[in-house]
C-alpha atoms as a PDB file:
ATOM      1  CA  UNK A   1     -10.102   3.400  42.405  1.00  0.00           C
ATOM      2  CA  UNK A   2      -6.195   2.865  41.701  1.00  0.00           C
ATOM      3  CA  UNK A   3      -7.161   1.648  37.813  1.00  0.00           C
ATOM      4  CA  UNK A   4      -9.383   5.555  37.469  1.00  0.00           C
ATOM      5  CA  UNK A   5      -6.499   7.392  39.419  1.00  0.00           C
ATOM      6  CA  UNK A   6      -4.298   5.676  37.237  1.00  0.00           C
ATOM      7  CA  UNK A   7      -6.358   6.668  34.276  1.00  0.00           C
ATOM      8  CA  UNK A   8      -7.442   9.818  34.709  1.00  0.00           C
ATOM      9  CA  UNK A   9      -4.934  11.827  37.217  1.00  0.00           C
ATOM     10  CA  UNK A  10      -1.956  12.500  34.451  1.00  0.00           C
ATOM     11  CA  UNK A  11      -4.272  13.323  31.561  1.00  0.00           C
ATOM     12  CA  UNK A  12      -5.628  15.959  33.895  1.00  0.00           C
ATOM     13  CA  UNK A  13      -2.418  17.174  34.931  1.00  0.00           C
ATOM     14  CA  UNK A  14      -1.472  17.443  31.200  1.00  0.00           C
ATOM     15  CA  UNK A  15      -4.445  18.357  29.833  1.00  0.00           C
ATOM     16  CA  UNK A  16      -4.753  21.244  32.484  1.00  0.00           C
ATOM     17  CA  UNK A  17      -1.192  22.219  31.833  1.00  0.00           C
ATOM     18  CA  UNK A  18      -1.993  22.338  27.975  1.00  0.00           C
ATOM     19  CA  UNK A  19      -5.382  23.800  28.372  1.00  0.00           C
ATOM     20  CA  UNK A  20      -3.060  26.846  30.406  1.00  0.00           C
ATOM     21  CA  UNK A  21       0.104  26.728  27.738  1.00  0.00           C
ATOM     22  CA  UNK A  22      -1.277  25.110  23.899  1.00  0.00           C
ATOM     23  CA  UNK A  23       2.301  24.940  22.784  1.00  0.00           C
ATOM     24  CA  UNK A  24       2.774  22.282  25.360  1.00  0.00           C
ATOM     25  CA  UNK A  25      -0.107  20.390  25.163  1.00  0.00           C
ATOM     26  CA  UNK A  26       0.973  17.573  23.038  1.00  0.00           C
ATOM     27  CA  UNK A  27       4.658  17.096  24.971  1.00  0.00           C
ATOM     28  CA  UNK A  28       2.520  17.237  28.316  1.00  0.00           C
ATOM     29  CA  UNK A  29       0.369  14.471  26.553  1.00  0.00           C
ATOM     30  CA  UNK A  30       2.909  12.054  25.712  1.00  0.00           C
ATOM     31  CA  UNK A  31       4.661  12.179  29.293  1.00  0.00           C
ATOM     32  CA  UNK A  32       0.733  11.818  30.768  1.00  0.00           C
ATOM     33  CA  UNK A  33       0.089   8.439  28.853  1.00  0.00           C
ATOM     34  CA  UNK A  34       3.534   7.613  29.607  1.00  0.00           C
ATOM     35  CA  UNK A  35       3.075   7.907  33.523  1.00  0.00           C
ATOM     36  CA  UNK A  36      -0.606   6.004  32.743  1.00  0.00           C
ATOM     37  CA  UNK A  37       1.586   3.133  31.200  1.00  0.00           C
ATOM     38  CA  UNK A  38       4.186   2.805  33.835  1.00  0.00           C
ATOM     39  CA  UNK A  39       2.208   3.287  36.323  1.00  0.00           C
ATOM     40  CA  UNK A  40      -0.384   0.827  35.048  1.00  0.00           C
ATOM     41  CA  UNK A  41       1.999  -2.071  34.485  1.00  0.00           C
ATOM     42  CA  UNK A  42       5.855  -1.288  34.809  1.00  0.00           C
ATOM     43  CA  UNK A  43       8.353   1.507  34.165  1.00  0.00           C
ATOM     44  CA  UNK A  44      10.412   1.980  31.205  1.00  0.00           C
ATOM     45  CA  UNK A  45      12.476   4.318  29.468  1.00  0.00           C
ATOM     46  CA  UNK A  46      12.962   2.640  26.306  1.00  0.00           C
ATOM     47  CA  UNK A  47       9.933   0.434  24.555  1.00  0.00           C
ATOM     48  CA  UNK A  48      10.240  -3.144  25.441  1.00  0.00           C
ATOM     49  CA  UNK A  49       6.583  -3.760  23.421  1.00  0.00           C
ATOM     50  CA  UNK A  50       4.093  -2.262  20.807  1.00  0.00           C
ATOM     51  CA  UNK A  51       2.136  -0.033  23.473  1.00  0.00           C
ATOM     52  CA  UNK A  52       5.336   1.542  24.835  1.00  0.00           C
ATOM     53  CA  UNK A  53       5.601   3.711  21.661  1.00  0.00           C
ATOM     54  CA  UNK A  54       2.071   4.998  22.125  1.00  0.00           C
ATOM     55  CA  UNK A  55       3.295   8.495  23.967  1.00  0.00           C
ATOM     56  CA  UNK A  56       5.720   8.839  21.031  1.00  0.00           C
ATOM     57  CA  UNK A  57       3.115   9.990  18.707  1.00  0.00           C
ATOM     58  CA  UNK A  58       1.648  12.556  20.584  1.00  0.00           C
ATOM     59  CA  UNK A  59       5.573  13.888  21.266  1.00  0.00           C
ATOM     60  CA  UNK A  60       5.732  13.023  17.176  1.00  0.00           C
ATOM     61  CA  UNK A  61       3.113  15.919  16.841  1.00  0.00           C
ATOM     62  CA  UNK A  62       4.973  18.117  19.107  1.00  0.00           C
ATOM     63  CA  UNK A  63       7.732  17.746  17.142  1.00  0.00           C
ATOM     64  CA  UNK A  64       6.349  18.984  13.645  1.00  0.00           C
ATOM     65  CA  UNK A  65       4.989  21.531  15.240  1.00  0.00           C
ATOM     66  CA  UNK A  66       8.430  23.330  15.899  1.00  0.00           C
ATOM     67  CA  UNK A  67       8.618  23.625  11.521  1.00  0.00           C
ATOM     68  CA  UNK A  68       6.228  26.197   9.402  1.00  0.00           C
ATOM     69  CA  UNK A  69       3.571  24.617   8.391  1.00  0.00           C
ATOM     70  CA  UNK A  70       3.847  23.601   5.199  1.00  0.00           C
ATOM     71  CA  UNK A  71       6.930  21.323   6.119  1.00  0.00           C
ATOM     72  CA  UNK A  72       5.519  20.430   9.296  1.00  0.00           C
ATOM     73  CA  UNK A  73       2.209  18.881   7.494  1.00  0.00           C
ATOM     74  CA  UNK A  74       4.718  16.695   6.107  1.00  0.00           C
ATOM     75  CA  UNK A  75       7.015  15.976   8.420  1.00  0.00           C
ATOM     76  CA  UNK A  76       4.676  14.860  10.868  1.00  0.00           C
ATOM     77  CA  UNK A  77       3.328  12.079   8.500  1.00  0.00           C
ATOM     78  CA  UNK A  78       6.485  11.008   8.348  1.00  0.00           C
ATOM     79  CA  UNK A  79       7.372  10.901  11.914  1.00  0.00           C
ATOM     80  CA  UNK A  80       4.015   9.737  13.439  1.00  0.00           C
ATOM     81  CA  UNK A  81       4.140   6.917  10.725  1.00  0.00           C
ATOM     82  CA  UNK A  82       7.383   5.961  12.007  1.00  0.00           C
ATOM     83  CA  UNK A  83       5.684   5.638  15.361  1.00  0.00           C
ATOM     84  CA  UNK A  84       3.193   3.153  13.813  1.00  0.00           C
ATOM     85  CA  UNK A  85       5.607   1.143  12.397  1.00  0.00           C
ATOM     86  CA  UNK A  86       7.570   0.883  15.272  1.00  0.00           C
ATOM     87  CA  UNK A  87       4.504  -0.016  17.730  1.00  0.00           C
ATOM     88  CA  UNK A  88       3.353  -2.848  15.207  1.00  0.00           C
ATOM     89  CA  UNK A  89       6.818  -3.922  13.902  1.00  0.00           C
ATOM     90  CA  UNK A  90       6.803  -7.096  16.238  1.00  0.00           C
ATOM     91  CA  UNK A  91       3.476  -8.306  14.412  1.00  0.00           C
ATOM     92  CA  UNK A  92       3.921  -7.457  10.858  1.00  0.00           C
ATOM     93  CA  UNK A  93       5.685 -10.692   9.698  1.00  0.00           C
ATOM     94  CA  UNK A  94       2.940 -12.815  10.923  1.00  0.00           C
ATOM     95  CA  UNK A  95      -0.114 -10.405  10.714  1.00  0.00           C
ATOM     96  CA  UNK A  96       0.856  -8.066   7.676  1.00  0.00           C
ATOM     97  CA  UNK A  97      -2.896  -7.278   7.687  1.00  0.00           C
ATOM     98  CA  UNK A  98      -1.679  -4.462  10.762  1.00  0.00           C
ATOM     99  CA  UNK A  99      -0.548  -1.638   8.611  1.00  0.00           C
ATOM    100  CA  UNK A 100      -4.194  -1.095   8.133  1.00  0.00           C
ATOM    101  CA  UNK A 101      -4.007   0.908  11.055  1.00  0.00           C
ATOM    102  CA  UNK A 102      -0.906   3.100   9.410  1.00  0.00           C
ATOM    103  CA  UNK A 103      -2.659   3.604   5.990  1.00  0.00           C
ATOM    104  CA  UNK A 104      -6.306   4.457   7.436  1.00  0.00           C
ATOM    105  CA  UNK A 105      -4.566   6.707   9.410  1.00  0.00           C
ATOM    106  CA  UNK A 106      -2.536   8.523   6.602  1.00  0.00           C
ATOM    107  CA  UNK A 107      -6.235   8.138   4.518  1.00  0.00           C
ATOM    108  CA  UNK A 108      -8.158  10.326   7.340  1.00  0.00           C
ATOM    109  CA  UNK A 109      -5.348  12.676   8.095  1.00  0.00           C
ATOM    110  CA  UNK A 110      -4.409  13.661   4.632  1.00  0.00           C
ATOM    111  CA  UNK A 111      -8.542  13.941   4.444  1.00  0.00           C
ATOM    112  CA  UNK A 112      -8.492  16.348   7.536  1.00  0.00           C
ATOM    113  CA  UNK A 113      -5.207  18.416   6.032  1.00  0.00           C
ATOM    114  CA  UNK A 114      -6.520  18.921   3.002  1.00  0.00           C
ATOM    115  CA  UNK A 115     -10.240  19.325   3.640  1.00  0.00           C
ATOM    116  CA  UNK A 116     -10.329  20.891   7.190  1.00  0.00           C
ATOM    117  CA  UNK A 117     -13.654  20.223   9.002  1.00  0.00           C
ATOM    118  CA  UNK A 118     -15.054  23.622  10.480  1.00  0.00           C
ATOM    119  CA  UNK A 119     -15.088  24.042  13.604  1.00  0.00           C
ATOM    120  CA  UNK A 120     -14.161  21.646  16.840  1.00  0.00           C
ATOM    121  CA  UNK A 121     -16.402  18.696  18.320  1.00  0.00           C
ATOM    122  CA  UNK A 122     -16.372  16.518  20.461  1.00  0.00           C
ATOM    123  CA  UNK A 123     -16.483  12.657  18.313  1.00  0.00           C
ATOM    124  CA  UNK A 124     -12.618  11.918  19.857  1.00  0.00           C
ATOM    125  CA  UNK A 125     -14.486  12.066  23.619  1.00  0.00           C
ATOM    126  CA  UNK A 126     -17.025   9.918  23.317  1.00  0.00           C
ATOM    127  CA  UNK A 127     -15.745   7.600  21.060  1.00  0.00           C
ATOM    128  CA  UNK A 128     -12.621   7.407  23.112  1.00  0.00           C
ATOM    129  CA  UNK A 129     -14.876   6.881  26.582  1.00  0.00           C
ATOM    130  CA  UNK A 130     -17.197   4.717  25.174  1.00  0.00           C
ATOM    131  CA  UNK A 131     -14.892   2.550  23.239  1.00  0.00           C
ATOM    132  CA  UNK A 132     -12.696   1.737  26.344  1.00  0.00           C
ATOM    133  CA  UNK A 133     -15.162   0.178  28.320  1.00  0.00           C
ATOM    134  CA  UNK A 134     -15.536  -2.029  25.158  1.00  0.00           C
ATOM    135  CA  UNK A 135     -11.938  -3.002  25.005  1.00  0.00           C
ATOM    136  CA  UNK A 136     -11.921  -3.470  29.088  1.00  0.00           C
ATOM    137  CA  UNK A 137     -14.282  -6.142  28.288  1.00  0.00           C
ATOM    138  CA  UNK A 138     -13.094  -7.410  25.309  1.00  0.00           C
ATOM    139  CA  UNK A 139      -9.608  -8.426  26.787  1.00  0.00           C
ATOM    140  CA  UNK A 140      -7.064  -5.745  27.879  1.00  0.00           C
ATOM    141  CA  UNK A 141      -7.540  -3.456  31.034  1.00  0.00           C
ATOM    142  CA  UNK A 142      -4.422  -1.233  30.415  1.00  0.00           C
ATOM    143  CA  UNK A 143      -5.359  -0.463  26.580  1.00  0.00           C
ATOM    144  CA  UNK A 144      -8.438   0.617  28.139  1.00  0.00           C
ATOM    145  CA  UNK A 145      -6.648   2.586  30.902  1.00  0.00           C
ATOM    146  CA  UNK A 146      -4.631   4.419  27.436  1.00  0.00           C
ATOM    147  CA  UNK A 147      -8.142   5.137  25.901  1.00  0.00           C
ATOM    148  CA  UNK A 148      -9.314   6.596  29.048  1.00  0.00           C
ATOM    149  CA  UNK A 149      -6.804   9.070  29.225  1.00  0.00           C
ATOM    150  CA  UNK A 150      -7.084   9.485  25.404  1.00  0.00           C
ATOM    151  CA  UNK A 151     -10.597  11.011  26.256  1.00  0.00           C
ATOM    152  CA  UNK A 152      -9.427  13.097  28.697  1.00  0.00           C
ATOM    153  CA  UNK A 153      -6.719  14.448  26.940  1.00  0.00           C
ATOM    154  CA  UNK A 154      -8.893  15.032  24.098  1.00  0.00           C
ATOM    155  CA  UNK A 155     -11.858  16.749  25.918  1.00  0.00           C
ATOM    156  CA  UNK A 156      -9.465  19.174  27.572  1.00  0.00           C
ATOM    157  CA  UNK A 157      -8.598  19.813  24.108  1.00  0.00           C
ATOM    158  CA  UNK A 158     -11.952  20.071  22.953  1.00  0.00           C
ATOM    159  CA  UNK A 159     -12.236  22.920  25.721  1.00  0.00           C
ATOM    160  CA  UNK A 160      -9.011  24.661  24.463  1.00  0.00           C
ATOM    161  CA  UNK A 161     -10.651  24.436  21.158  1.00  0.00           C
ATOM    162  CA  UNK A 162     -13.698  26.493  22.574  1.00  0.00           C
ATOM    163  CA  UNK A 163     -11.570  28.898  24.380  1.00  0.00           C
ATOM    164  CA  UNK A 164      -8.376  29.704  22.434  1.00  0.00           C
ATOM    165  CA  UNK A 165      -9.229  28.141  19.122  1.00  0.00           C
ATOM    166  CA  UNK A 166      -7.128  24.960  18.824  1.00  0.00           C
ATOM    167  CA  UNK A 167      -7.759  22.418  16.452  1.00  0.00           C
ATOM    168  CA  UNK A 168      -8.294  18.297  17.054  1.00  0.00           C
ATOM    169  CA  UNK A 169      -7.179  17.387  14.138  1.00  0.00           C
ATOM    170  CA  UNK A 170      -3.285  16.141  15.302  1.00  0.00           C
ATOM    171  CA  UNK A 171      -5.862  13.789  17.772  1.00  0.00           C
ATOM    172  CA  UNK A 172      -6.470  11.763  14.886  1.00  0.00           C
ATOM    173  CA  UNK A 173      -2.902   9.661  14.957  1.00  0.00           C
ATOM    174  CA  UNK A 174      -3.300   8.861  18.580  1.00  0.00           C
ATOM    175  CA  UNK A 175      -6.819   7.510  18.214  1.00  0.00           C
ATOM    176  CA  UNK A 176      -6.017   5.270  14.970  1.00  0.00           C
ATOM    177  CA  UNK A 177      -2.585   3.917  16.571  1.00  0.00           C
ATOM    178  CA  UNK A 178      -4.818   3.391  19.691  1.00  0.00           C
ATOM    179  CA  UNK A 179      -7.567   1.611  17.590  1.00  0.00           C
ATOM    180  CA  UNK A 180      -4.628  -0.528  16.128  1.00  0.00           C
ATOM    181  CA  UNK A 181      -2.664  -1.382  18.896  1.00  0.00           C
ATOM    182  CA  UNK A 182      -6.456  -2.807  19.996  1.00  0.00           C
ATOM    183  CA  UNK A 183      -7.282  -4.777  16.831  1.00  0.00           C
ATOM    184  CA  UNK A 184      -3.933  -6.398  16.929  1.00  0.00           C
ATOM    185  CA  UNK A 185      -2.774  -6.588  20.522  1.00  0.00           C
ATOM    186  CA  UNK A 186      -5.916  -8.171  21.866  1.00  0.00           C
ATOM    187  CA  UNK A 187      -6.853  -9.061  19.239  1.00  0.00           C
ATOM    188  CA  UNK A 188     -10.459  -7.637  18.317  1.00  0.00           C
ATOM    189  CA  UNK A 189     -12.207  -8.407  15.481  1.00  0.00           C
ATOM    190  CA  UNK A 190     -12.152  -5.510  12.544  1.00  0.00           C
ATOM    191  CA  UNK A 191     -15.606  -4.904  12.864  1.00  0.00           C
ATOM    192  CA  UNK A 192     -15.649  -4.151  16.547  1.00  0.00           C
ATOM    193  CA  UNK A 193     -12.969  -1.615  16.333  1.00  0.00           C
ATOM    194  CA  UNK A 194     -14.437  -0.022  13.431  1.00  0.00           C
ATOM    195  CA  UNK A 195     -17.273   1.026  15.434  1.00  0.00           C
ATOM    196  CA  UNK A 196     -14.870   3.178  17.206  1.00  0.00           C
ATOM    197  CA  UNK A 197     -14.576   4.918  14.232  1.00  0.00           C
ATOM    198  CA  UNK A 198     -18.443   5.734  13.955  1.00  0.00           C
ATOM    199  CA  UNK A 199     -18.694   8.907  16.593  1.00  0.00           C
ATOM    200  CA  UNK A 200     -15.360  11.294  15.219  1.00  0.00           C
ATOM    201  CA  UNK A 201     -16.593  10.527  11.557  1.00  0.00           C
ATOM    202  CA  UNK A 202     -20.301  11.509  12.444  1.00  0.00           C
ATOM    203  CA  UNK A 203     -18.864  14.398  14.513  1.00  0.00           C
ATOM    204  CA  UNK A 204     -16.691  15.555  11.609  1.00  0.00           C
ATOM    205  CA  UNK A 205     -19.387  14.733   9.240  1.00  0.00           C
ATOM    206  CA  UNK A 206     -21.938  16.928  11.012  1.00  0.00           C
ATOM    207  CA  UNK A 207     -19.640  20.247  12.001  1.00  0.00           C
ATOM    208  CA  UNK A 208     -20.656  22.545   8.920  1.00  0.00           C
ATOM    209  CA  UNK A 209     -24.611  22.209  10.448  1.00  0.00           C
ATOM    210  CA  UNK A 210     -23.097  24.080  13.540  1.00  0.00           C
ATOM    211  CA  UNK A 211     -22.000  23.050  16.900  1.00  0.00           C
ATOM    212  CA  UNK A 212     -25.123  21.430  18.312  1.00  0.00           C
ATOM    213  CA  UNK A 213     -26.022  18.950  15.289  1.00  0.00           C
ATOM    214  CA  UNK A 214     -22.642  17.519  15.536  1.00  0.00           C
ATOM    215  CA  UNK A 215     -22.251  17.242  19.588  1.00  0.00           C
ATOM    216  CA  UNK A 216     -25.685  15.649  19.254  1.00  0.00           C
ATOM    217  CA  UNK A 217     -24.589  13.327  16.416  1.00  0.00           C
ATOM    218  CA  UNK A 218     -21.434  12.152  18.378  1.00  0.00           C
ATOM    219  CA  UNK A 219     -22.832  11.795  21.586  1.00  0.00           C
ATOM    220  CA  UNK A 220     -25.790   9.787  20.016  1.00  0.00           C
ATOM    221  CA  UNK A 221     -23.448   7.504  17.606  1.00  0.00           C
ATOM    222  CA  UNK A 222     -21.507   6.893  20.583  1.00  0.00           C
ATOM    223  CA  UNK A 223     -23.701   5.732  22.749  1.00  0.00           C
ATOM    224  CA  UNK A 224     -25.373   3.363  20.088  1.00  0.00           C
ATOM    225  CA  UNK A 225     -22.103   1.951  18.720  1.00  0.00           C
ATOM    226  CA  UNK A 226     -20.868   1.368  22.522  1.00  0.00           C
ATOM    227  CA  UNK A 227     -23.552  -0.740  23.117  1.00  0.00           C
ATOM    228  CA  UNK A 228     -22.796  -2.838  19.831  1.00  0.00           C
ATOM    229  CA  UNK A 229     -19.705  -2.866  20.996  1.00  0.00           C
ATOM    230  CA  UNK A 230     -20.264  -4.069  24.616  1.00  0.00           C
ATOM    231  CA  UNK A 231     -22.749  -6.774  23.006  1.00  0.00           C
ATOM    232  CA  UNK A 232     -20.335  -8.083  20.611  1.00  0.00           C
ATOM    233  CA  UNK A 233     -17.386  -8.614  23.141  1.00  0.00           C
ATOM    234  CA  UNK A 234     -19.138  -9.335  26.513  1.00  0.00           C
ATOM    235  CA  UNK A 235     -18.101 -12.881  27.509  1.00  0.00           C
ATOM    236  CA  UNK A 236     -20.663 -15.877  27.350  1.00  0.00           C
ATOM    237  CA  UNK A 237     -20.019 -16.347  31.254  1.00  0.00           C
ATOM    238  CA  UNK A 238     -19.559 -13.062  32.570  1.00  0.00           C
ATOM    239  CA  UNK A 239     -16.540 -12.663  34.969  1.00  0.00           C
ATOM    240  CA  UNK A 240     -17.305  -9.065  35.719  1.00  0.00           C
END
């Protein structure tokens, strides 16, 4: 019960508050996976390690947002990819492989910028949900405690989306840093992690056949690539 309250009470609060006030959402996000952090394992107010700097790239967004458009497109590649260098600076000298994360990132942004996907689904939910019980098994409880709230944050703005018109598409640097932070931190294998990639793609994939065909698509990808998942990374001798 404390690990879900822990989870799931400040993305509501935030989401809630952005849901009410869009222009806030993304500030409101970063302090919510901040709380979820702190309150998961211990308080700071500067990062000590990589997954400290995950609220800064949802305040990174926030941030770009306060520019026109134009400049902000590009000023918020530049900021949010100084927040993945910073959260996987410690680990670059022995595991250069971990600006991966940065470049597929910059690959599916500059693919969402400059190709928008109609519409707004719902592939950052379930992939976020059904990826964290993955990672809870496959080594770190408070990564999956971040990807929890990650869903919620992202389904309230899914809802915004449906009510007000908001786009997902500044959701896409907090998933692949999250996704990153997993492969390396755990670690967990490529292969698993790029499942988690499976239910946004499909959902983006599917949104010009209308809202149903991708919700379906997403929900349905999820579920199939969580179980993968779960069956790649459950232990031999089960401690859970």
């Amino acid at each position: 019960m404390d690990l879900l309250i822990q989870t799931l009470l400040p993305a509501m609060i935030a989401g809630a508050i952005g849901w009410w006030r869009p222009s806030v959402f993304w500030w409101a996000a970063g302090v919510a996976t901040w709380v979820t952090l702190g309150w998961a394992s211990s308080w700071y107010f500067w990062p000590s390690r990589g997954i400290h700097w995950f609220p800064f790239v949802f305040w990174a967004v926030a941030l770009a947002r306060l520019v026109p458009a134009g400049p902000g497109r590009w000023l918020g590649f530049i900021l949010t990819g100084g927040v993945f260098l910073l959260a996987l600076w410690a680990l670059l000298p022995r595991y250069p492989e971990a600006i991966i994360g940065l470049l597929a990132f910059l690959l599916w942004q500059g693919w969402r910028e400059w190709r928008p996907c109609p519409g707004l689904g719902i592939g950052f939910v379930a992939g976020a949900a059904m990826f964290s019980l993955v990672v809870a098994i496959g080594g770190s409880v408070l990564l999956a405690q971040v990807g929890g709230a990650l869903a919620v944050l992202a389904g309230f703005l899914w809802l915004a989306g449906l009510t007000r018109g908001v786009s997902d598409r500044d959701m896409t640097a907090g998933y692949m840093l999250w996704l990153a932070l997993c492969w390396q931190f755990i670690p967990m294998d490529w292969w698993v992690v790029a499942l988690a990639l499976v239910p946004p793609l499909v959902d983006q994939g599917l949104r010009g056949r209308g809202a149903w065909p991708a919700a379906l698509g997403a929900l349905a990808s999820a579920v199939l690539a969580g179980a993968v998942g779960l069956w790649l990374v459950w232990p031999t001798v089960s401690l859970y």
